[in-house]
C-alpha atoms as a PDB file:
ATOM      1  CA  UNK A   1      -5.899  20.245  18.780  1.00  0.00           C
ATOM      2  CA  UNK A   2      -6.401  18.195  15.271  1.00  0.00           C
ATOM      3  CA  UNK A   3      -3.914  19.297  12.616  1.00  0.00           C
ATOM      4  CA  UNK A   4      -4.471  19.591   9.294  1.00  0.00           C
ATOM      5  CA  UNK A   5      -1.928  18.145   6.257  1.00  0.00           C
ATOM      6  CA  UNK A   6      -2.180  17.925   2.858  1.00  0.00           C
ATOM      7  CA  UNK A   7      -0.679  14.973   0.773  1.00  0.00           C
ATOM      8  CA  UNK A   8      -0.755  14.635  -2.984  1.00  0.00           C
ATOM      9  CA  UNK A   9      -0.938  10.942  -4.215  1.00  0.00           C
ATOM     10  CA  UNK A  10      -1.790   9.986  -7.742  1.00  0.00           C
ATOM     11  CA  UNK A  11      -5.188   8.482  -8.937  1.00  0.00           C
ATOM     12  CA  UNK A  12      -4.508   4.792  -8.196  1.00  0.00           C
ATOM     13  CA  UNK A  13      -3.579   5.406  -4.678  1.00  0.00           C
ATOM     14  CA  UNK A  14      -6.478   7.736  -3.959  1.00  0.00           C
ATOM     15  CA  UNK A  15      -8.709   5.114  -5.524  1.00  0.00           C
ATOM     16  CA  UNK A  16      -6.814   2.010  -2.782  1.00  0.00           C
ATOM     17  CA  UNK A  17      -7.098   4.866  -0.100  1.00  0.00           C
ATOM     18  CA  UNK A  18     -11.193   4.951  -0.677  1.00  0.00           C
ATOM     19  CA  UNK A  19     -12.204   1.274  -1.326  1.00  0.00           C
ATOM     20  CA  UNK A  20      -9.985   0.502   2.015  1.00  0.00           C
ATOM     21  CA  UNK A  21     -11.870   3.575   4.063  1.00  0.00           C
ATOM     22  CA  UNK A  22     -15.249   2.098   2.560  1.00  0.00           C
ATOM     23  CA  UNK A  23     -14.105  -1.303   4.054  1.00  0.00           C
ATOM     24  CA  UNK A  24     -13.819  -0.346   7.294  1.00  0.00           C
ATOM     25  CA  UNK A  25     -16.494   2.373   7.113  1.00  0.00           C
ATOM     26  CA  UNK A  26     -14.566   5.325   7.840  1.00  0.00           C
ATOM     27  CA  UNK A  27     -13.249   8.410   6.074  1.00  0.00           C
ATOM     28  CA  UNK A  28     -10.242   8.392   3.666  1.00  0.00           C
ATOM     29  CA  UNK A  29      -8.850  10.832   6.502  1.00  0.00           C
ATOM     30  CA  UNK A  30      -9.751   8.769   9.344  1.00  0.00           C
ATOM     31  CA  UNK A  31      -8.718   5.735   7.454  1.00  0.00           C
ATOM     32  CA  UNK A  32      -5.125   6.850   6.370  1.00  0.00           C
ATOM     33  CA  UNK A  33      -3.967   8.117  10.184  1.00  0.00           C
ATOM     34  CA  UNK A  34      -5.840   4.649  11.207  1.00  0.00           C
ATOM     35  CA  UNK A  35      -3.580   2.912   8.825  1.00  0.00           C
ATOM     36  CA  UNK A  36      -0.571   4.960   9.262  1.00  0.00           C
ATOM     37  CA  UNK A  37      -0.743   4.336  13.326  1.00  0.00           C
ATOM     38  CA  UNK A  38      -1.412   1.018  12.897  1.00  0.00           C
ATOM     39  CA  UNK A  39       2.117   1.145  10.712  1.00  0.00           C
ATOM     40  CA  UNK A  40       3.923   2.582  12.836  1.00  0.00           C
ATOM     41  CA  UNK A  41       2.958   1.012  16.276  1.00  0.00           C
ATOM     42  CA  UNK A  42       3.363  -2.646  14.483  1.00  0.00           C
ATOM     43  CA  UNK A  43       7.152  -1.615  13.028  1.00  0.00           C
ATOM     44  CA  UNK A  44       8.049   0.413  16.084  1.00  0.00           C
ATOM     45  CA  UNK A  45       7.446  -1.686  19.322  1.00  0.00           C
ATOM     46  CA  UNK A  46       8.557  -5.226  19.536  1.00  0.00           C
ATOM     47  CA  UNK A  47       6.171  -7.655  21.960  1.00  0.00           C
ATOM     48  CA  UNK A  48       7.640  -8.105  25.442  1.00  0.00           C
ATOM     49  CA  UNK A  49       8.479 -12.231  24.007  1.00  0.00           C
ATOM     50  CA  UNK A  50      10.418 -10.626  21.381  1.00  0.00           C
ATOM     51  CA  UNK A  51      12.471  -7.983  23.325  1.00  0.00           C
ATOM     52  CA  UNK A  52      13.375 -11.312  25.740  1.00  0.00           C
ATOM     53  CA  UNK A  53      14.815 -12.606  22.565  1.00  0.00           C
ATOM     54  CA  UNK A  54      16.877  -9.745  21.683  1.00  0.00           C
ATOM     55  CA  UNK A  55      17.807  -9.800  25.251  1.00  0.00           C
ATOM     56  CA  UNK A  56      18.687 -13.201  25.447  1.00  0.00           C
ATOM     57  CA  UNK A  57      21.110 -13.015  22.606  1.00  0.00           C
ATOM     58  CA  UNK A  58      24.695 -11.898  24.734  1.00  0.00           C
ATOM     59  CA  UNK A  59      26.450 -11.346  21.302  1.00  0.00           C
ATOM     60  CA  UNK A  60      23.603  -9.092  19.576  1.00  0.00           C
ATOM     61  CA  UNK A  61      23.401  -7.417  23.188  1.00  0.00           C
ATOM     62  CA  UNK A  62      27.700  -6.957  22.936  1.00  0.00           C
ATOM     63  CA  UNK A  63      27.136  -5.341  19.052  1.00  0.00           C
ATOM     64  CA  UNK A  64      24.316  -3.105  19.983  1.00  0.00           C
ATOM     65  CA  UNK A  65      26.299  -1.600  23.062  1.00  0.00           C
ATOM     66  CA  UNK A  66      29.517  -1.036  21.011  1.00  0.00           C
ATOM     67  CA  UNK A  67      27.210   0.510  18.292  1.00  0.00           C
ATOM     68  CA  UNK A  68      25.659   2.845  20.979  1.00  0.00           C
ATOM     69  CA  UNK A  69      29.324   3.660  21.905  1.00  0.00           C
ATOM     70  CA  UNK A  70      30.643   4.963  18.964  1.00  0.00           C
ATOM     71  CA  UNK A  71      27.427   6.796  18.016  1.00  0.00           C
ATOM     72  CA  UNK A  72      28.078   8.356  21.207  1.00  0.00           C
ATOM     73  CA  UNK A  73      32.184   8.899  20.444  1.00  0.00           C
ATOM     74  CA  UNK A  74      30.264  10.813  17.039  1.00  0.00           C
ATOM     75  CA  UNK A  75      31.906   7.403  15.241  1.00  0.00           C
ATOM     76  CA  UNK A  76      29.372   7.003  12.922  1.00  0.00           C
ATOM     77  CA  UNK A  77      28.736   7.966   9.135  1.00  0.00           C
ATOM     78  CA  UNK A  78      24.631   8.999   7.678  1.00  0.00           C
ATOM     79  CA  UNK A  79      24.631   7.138   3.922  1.00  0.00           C
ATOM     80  CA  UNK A  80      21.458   8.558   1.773  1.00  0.00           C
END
């Protein structure tokens, strides 16, 4: 079922938001949930080359699984 959110953005974005949407011929709706998928899949996943890398990298690998340790000892601080 579609959900429905509001978000308030000043006149210069709103005016960005509809010359992209009449770019690509959609909706300013349809084009902001296009563009914010589109964000989030591209920052999100890495491509199955680039997870080889990570992979691949025995010292990055040795960090990451220390970090993952202490995070789960609760050794670990949030900065704002």
């Amino acid at each position: 079922m579609s959900k429905t959110i509001t978000i308030r953005v000043n006149d210069n974005i709103y005016e960005l938001f509809k010359k992209a949407a009449s770019g690509d011929r959609r909706s300013i709706s349809n084009y902001i949930e296009y563009a914010t998928l589109s964000h989030i899949t591209n920052e999100t996943y890495v491509s199955d080359e680039e997870m080889e890398e990570i992979l691949s990298d025995s010292e990055l690998v040795k960090t990451l699984d220390k970090g993952l340790e202490n995070i789960k000892k609760g050794k670990y601080k949030i900065v704002d």
